[in-house]
PDB file of N, CA and C in Angstrom:
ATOM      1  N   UNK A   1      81.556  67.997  65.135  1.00  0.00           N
ATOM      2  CA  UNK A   1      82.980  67.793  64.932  1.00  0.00           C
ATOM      3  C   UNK A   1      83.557  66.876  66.005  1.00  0.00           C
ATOM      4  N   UNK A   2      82.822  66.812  67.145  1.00  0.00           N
ATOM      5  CA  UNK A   2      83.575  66.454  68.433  1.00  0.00           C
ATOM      6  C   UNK A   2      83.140  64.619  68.304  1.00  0.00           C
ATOM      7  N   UNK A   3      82.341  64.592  67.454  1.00  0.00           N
ATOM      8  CA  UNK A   3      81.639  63.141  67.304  1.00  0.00           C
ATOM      9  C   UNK A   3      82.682  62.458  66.181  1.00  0.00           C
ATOM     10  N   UNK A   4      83.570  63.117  65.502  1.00  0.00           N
ATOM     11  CA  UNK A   4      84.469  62.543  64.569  1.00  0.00           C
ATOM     12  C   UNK A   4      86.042  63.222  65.173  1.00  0.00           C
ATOM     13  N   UNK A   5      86.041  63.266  66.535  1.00  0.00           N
ATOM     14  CA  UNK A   5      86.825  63.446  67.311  1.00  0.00           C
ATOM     15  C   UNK A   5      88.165  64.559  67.038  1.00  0.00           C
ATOM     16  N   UNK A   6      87.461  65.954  66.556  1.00  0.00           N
ATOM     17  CA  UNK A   6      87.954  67.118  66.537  1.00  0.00           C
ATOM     18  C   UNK A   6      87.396  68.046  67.008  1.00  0.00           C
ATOM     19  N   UNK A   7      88.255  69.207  67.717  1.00  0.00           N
ATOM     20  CA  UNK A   7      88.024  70.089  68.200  1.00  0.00           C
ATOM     21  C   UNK A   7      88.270  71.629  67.619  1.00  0.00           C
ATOM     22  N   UNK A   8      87.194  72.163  67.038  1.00  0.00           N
ATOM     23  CA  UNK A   8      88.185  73.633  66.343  1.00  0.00           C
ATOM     24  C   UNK A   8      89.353  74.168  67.254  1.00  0.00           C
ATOM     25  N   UNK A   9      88.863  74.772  68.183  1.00  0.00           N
ATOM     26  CA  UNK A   9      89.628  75.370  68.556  1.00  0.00           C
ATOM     27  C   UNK A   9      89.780  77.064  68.473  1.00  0.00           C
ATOM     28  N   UNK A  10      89.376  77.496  67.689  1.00  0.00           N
ATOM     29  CA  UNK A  10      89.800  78.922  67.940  1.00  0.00           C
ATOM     30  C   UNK A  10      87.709  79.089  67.019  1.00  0.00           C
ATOM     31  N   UNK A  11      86.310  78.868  67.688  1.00  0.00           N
ATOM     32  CA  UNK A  11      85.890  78.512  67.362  1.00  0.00           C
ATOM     33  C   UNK A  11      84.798  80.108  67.331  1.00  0.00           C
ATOM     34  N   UNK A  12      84.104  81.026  66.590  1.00  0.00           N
ATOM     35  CA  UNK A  12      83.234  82.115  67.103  1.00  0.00           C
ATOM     36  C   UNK A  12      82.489  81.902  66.038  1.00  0.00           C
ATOM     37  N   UNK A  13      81.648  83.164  66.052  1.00  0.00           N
ATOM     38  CA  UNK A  13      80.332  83.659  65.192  1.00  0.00           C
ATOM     39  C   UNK A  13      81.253  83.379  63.886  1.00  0.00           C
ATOM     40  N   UNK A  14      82.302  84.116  63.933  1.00  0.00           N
ATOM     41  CA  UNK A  14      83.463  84.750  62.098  1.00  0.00           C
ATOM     42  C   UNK A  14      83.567  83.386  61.263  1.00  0.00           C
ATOM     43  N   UNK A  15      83.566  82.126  62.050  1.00  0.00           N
ATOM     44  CA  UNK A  15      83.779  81.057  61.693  1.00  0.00           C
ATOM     45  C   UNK A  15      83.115  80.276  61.152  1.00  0.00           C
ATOM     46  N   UNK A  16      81.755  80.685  61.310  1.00  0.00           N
ATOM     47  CA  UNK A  16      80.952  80.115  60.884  1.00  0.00           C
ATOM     48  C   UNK A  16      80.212  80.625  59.546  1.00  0.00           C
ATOM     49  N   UNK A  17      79.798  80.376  58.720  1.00  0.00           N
ATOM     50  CA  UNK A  17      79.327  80.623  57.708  1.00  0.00           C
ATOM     51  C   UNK A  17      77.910  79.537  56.897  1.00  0.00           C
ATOM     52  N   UNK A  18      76.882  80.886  56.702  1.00  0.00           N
ATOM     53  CA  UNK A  18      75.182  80.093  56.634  1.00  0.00           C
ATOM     54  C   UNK A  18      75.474  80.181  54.829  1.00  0.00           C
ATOM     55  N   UNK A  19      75.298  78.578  54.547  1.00  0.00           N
ATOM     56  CA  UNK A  19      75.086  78.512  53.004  1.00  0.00           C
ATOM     57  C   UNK A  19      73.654  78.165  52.360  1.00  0.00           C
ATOM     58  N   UNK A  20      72.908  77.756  51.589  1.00  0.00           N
ATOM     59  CA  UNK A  20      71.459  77.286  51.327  1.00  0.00           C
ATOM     60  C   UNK A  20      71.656  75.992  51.729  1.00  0.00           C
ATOM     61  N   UNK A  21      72.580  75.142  52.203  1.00  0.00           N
ATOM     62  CA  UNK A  21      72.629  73.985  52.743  1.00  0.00           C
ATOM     63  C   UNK A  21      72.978  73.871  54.184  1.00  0.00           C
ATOM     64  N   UNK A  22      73.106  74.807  54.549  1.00  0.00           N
ATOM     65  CA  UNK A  22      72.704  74.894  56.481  1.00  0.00           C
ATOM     66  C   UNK A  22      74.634  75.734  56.733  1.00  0.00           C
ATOM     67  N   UNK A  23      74.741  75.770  57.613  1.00  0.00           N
ATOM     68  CA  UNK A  23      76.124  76.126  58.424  1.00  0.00           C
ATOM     69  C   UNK A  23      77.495  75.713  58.412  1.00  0.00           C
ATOM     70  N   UNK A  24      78.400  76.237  57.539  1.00  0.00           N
ATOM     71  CA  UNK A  24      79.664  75.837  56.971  1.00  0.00           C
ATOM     72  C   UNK A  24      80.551  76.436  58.269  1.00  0.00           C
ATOM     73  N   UNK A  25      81.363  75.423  58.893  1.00  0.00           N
ATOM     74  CA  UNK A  25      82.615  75.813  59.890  1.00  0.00           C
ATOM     75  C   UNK A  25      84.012  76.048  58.986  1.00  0.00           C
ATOM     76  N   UNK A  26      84.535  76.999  59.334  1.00  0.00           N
ATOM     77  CA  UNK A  26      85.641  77.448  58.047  1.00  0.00           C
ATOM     78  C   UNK A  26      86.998  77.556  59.244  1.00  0.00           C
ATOM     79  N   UNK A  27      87.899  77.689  58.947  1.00  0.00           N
ATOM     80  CA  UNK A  27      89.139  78.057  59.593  1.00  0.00           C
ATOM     81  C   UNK A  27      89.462  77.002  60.572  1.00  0.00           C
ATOM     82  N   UNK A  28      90.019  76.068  60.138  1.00  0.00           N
ATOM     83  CA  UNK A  28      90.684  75.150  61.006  1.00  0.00           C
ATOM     84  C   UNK A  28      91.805  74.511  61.131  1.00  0.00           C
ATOM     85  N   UNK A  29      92.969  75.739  60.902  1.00  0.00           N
ATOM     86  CA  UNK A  29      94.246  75.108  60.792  1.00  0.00           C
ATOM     87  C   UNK A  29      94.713  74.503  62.300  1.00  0.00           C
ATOM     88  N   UNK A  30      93.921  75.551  63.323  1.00  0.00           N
ATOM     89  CA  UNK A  30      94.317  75.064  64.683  1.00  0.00           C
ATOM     90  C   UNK A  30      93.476  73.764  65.404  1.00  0.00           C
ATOM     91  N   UNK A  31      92.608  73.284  64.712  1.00  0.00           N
ATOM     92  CA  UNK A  31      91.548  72.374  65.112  1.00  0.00           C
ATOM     93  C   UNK A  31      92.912  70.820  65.749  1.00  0.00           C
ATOM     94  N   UNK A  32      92.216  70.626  66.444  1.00  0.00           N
ATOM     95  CA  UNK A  32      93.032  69.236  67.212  1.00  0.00           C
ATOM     96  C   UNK A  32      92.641  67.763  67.432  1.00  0.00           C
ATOM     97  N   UNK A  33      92.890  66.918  67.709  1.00  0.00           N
ATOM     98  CA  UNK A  33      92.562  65.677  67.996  1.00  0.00           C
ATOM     99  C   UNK A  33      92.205  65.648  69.544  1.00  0.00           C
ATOM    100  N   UNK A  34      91.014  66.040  69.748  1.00  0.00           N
ATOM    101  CA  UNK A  34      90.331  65.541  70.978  1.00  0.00           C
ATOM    102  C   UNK A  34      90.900  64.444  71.998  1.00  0.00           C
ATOM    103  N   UNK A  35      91.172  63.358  71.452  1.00  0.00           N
ATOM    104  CA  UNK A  35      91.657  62.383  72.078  1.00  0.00           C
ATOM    105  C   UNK A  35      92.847  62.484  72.587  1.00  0.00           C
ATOM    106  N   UNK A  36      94.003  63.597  71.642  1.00  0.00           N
ATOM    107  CA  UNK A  36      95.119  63.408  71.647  1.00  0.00           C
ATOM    108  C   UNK A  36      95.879  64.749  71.937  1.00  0.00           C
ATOM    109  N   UNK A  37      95.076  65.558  72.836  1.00  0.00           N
ATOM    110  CA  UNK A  37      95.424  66.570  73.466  1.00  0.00           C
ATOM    111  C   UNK A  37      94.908  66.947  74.268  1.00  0.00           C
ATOM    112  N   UNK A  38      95.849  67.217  75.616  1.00  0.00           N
ATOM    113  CA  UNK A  38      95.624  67.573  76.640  1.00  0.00           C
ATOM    114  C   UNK A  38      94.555  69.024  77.100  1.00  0.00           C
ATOM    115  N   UNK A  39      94.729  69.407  76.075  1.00  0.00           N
ATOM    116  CA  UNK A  39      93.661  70.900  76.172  1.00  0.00           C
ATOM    117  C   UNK A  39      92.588  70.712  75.626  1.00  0.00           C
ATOM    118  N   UNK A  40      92.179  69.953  75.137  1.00  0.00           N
ATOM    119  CA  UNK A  40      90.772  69.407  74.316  1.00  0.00           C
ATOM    120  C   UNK A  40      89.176  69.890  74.961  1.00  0.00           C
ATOM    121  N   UNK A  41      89.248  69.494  76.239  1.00  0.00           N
ATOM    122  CA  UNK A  41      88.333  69.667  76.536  1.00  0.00           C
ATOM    123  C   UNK A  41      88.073  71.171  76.953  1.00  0.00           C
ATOM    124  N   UNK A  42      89.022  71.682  77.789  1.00  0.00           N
ATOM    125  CA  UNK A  42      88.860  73.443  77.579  1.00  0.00           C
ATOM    126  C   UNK A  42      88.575  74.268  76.600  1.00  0.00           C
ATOM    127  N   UNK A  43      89.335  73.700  75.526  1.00  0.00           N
ATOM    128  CA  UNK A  43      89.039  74.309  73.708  1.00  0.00           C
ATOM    129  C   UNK A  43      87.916  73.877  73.477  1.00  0.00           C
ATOM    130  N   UNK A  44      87.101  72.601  73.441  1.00  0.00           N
ATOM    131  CA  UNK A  44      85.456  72.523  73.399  1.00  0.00           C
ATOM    132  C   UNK A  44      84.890  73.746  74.388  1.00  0.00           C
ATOM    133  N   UNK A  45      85.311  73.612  75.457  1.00  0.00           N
ATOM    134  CA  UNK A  45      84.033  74.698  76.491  1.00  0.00           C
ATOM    135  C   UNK A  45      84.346  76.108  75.946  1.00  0.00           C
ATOM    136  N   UNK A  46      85.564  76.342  75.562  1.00  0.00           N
ATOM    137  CA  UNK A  46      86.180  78.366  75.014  1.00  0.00           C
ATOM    138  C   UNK A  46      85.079  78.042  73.970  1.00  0.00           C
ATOM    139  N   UNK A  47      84.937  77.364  72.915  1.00  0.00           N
ATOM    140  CA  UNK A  47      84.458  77.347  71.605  1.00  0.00           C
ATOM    141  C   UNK A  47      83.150  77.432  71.681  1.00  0.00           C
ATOM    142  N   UNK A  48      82.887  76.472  72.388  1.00  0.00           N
ATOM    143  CA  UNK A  48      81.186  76.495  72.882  1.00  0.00           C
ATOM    144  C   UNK A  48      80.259  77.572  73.445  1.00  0.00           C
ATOM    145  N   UNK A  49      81.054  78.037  74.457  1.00  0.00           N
ATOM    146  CA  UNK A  49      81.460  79.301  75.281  1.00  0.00           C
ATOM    147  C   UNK A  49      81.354  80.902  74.049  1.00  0.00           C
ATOM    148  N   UNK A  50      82.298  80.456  73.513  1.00  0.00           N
ATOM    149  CA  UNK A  50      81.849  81.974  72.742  1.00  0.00           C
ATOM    150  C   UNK A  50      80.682  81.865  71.811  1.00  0.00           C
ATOM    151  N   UNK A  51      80.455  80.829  71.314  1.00  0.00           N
ATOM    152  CA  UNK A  51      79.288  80.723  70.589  1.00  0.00           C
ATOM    153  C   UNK A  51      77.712  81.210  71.205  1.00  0.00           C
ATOM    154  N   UNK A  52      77.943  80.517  72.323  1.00  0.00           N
ATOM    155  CA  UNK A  52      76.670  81.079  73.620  1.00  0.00           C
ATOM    156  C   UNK A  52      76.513  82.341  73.867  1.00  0.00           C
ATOM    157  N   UNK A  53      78.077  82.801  73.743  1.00  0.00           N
ATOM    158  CA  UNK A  53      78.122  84.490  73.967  1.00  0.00           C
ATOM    159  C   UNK A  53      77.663  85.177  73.407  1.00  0.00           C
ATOM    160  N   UNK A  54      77.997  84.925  72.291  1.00  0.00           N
ATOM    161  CA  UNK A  54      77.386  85.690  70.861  1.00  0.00           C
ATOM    162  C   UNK A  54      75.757  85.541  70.313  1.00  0.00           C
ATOM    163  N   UNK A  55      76.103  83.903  70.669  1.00  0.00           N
ATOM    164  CA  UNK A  55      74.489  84.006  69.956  1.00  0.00           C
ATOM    165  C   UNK A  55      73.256  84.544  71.631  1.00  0.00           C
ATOM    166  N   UNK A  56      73.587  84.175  72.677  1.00  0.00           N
ATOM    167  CA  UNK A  56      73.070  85.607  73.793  1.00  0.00           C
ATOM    168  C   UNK A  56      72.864  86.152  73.451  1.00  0.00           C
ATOM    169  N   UNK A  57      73.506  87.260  72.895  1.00  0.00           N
ATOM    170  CA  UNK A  57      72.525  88.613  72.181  1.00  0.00           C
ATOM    171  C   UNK A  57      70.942  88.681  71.878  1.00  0.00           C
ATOM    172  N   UNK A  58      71.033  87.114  70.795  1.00  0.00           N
ATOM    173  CA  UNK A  58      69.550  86.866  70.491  1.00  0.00           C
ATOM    174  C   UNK A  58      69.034  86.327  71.402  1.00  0.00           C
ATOM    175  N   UNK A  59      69.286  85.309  72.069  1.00  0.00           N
ATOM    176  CA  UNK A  59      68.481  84.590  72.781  1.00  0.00           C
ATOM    177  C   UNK A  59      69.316  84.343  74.481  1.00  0.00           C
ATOM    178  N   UNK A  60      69.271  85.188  74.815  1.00  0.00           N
ATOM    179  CA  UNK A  60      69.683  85.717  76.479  1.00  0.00           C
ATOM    180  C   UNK A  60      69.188  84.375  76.793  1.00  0.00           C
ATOM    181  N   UNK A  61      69.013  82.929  77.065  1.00  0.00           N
ATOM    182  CA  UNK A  61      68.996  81.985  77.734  1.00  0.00           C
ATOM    183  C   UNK A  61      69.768  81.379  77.362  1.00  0.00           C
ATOM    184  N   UNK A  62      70.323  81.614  76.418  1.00  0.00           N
ATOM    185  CA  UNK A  62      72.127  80.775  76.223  1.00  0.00           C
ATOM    186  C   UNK A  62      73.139  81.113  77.210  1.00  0.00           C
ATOM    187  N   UNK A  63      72.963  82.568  77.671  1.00  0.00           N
ATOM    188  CA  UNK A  63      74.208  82.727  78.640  1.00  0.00           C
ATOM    189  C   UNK A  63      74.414  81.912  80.230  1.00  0.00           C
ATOM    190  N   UNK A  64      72.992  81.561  80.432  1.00  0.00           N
ATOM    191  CA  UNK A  64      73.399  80.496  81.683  1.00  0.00           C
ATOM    192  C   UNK A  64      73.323  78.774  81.328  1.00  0.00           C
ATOM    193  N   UNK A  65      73.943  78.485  79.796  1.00  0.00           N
ATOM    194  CA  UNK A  65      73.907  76.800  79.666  1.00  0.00           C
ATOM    195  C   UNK A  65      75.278  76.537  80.118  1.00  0.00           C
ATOM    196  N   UNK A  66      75.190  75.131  80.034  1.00  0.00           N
ATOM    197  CA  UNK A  66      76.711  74.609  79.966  1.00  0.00           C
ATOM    198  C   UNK A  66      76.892  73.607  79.112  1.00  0.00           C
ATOM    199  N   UNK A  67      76.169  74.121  77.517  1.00  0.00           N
ATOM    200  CA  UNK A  67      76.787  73.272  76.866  1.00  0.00           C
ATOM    201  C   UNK A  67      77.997  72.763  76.196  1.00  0.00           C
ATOM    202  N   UNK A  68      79.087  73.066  76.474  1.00  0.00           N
ATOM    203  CA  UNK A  68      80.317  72.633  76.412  1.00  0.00           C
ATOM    204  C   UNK A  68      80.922  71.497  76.943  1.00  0.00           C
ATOM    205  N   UNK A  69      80.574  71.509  78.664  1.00  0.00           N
ATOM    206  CA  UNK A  69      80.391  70.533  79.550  1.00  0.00           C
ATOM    207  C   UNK A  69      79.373  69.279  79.226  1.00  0.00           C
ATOM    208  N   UNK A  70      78.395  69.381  79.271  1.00  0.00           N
ATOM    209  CA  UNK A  70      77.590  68.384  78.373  1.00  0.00           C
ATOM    210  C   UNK A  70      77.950  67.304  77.604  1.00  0.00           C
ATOM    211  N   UNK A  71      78.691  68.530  76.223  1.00  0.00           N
ATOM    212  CA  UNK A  71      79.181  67.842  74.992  1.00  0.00           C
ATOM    213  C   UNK A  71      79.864  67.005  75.536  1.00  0.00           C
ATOM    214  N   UNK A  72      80.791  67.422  76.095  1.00  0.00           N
ATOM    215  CA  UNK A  72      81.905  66.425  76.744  1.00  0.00           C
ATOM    216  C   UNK A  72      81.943  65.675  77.826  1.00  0.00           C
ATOM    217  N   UNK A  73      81.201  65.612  78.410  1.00  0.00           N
ATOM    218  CA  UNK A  73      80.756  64.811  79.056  1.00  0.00           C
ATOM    219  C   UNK A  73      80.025  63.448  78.478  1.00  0.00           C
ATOM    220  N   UNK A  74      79.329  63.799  77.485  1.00  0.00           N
ATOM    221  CA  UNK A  74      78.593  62.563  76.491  1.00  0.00           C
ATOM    222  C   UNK A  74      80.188  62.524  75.653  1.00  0.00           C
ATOM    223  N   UNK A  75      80.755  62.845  75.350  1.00  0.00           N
ATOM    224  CA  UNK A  75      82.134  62.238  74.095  1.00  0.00           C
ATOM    225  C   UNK A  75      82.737  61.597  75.311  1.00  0.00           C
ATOM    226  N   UNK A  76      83.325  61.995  76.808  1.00  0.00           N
ATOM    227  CA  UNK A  76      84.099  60.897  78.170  1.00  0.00           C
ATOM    228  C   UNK A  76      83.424  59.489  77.873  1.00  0.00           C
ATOM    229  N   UNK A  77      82.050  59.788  77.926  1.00  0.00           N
ATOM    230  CA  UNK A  77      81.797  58.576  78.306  1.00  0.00           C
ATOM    231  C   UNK A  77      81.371  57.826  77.196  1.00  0.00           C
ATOM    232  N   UNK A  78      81.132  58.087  75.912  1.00  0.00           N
ATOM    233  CA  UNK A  78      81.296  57.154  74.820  1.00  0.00           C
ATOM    234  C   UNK A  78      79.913  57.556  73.939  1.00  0.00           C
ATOM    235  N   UNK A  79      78.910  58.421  74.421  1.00  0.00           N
ATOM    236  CA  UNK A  79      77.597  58.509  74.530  1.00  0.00           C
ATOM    237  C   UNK A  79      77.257  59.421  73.452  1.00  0.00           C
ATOM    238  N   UNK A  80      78.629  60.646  72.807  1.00  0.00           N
ATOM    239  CA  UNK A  80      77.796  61.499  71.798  1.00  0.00           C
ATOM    240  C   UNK A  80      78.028  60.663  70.482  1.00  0.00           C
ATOM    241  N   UNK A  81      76.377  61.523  69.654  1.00  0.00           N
ATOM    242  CA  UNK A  81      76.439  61.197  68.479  1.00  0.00           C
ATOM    243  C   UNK A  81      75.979  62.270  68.332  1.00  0.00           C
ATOM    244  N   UNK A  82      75.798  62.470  66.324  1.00  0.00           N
ATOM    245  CA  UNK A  82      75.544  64.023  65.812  1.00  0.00           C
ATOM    246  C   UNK A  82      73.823  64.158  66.399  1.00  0.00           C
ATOM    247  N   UNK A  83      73.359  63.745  66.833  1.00  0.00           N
ATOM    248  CA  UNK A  83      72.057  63.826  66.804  1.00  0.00           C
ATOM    249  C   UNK A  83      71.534  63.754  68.621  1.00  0.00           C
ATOM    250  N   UNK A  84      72.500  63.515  69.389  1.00  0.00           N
ATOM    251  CA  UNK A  84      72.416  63.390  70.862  1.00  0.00           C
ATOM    252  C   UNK A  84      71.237  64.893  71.362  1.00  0.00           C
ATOM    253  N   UNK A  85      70.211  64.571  71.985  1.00  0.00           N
ATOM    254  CA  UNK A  85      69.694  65.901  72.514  1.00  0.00           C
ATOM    255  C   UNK A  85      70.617  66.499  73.577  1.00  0.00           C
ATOM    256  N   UNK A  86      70.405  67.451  73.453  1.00  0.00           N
ATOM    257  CA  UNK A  86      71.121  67.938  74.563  1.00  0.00           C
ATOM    258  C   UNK A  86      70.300  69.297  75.227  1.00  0.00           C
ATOM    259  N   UNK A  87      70.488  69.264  76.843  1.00  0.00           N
ATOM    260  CA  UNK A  87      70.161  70.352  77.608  1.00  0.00           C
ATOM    261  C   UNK A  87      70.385  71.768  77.593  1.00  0.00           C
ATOM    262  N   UNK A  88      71.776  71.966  77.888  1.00  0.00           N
ATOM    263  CA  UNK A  88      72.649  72.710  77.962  1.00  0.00           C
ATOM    264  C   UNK A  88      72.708  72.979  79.623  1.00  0.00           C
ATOM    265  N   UNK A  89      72.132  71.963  80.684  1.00  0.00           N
ATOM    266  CA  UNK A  89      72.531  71.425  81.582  1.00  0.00           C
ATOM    267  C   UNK A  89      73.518  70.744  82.036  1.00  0.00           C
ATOM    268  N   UNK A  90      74.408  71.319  83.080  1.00  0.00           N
ATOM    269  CA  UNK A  90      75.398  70.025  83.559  1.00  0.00           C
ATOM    270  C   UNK A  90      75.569  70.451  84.698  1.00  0.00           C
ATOM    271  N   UNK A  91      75.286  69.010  85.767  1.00  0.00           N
ATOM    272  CA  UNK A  91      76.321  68.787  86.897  1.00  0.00           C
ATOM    273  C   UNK A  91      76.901  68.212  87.381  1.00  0.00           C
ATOM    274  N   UNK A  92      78.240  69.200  88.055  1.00  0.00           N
ATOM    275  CA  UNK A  92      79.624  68.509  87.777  1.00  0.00           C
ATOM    276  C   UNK A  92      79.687  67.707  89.304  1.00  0.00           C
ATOM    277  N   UNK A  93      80.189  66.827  89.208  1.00  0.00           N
ATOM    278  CA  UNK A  93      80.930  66.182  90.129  1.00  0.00           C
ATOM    279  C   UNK A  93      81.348  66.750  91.200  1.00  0.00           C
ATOM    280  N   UNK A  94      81.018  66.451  92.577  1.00  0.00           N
ATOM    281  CA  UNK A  94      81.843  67.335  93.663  1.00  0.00           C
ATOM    282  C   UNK A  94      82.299  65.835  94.305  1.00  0.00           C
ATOM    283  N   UNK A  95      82.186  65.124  93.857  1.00  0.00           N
ATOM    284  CA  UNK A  95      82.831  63.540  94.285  1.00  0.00           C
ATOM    285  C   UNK A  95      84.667  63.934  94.746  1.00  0.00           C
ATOM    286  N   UNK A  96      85.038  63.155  95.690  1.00  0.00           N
ATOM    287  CA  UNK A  96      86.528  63.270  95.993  1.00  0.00           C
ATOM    288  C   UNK A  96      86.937  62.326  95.074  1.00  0.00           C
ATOM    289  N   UNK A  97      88.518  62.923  94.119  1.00  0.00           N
ATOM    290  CA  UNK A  97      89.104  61.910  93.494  1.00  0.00           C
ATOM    291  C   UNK A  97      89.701  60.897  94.637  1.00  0.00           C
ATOM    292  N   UNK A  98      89.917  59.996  94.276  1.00  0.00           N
ATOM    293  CA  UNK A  98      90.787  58.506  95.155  1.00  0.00           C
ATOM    294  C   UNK A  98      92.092  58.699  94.570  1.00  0.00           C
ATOM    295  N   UNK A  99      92.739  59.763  94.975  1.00  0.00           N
ATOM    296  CA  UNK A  99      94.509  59.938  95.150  1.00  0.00           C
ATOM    297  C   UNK A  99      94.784  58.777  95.243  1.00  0.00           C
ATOM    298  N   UNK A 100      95.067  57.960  95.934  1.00  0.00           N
ATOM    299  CA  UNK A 100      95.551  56.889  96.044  1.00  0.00           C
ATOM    300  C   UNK A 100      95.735  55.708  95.082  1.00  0.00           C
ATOM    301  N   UNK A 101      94.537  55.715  94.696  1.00  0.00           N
ATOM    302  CA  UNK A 101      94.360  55.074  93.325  1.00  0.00           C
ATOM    303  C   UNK A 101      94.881  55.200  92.330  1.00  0.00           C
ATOM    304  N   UNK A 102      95.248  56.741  92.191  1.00  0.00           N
ATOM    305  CA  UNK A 102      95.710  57.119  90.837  1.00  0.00           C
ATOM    306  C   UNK A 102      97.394  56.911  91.497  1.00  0.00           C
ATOM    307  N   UNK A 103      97.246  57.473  92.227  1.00  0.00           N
ATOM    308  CA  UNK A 103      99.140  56.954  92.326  1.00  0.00           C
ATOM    309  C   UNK A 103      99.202  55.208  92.813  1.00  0.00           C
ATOM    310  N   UNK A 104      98.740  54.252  92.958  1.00  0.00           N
ATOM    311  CA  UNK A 104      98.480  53.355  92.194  1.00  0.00           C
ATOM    312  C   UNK A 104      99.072  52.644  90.973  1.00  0.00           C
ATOM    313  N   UNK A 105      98.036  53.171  90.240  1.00  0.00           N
ATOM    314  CA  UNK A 105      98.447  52.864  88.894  1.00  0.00           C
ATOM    315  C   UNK A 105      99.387  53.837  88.509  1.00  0.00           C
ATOM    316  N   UNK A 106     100.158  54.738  89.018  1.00  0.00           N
ATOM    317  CA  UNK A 106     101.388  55.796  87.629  1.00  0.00           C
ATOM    318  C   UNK A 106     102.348  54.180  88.580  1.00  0.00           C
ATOM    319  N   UNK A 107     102.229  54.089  90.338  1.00  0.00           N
ATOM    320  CA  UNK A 107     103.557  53.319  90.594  1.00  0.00           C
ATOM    321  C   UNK A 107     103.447  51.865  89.592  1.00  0.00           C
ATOM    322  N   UNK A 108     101.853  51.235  89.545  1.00  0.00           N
ATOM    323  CA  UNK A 108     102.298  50.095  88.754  1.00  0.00           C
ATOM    324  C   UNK A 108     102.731  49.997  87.565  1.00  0.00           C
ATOM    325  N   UNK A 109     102.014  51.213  86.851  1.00  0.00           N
ATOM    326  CA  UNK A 109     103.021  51.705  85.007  1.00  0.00           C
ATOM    327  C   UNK A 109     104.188  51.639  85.265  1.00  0.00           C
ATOM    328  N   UNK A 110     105.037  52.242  86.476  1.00  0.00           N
ATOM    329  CA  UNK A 110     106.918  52.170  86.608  1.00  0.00           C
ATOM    330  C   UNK A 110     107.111  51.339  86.875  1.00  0.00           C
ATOM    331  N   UNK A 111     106.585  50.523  87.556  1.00  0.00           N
ATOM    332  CA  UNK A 111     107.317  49.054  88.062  1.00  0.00           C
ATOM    333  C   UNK A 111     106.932  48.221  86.778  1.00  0.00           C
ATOM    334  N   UNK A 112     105.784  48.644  86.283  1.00  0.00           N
ATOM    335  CA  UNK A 112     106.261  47.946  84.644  1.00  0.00           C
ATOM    336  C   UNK A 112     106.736  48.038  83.410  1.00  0.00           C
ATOM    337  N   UNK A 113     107.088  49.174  83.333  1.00  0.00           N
ATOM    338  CA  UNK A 113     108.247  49.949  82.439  1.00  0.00           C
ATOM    339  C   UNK A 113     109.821  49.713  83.446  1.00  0.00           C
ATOM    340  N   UNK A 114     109.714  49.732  84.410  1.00  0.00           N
ATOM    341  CA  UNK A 114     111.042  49.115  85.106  1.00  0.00           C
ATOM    342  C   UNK A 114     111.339  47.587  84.489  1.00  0.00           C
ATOM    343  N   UNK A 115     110.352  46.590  84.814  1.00  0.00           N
ATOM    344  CA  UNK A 115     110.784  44.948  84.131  1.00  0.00           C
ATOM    345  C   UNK A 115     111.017  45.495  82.854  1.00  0.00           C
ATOM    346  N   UNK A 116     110.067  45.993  81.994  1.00  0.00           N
ATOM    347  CA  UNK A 116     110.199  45.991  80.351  1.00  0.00           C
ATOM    348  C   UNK A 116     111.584  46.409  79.701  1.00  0.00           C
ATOM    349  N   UNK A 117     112.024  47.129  80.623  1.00  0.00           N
ATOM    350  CA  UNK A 117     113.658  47.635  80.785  1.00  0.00           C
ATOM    351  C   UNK A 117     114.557  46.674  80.970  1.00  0.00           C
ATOM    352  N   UNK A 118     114.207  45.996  82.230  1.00  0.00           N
ATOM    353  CA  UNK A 118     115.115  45.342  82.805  1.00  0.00           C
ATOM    354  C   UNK A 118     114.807  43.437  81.535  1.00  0.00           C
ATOM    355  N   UNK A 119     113.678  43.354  80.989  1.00  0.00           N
ATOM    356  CA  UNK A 119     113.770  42.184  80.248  1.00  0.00           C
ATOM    357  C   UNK A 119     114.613  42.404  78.615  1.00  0.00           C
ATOM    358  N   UNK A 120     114.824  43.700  78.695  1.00  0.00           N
ATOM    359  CA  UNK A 120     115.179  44.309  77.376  1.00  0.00           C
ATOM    360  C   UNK A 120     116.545  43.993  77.519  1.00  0.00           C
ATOM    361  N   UNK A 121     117.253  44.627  78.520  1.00  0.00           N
ATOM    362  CA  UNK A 121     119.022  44.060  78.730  1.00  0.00           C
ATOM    363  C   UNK A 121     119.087  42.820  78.620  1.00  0.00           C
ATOM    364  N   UNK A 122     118.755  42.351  78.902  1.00  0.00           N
ATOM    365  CA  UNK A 122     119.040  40.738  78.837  1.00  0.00           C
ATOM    366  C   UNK A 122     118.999  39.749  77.789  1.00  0.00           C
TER     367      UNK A 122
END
């Protein structure tokens, strides 16, 4: 789903449903645009997350993956497709963000939404 840039969202075992043609995802009135919401990536790891939980039961080496992180980590950087292998390995970044940088660019977005303003009166 996350490769055609949706996220269920409210995602468990109940949701899923096994047909003679493999695994039907059902209930997605709350499903979201990945791209276009700020909670996206937490709602991939909850979703992912309970799935691991559940399916643990059977196979107790799901409870220490991180495939949620993964997923999304390959969709950041441009890299998933339906067929991507995956680990259920990830590690995260302990890199320092560059504060500076980012305030940076929000001051150069205002000083250019300031002209775009100021060429608009005129």
């Amino acid at each position: 789903m996350l490769c055609a840039g949706v996220i269920h969202g409210d995602l468990s075992e109940f949701n899923i449903l096994v047909g003679a043609d493999g695994p039907v995802i059902i209930d997605l009135p709350q499903a979201v645009d990945a791209a276009g919401n700020n909670h996206a990536k937490a709602m991939l790891e909850r979703d992912v997350n309970n799935l691991a939980h559940y399916f643990g039961h059977f196979a107790p080496e799901l409870l220490h993956t991180k495939y949620g992180k993964e997923i999304w980590a390959l969709y950041e950087h441009g890299d998933l497709l339906p067929d991507s292998p995956l680990t259920g390995q990830f590690r995260e970044s302990n890199k320092p963000v560059d504060l500076h940088g980012v305030m940076r660019e929000i001051d150069d977005a205002r000083a250019e939404e300031a002209a775009r303003l100021l060429r608009m009166q005129e």
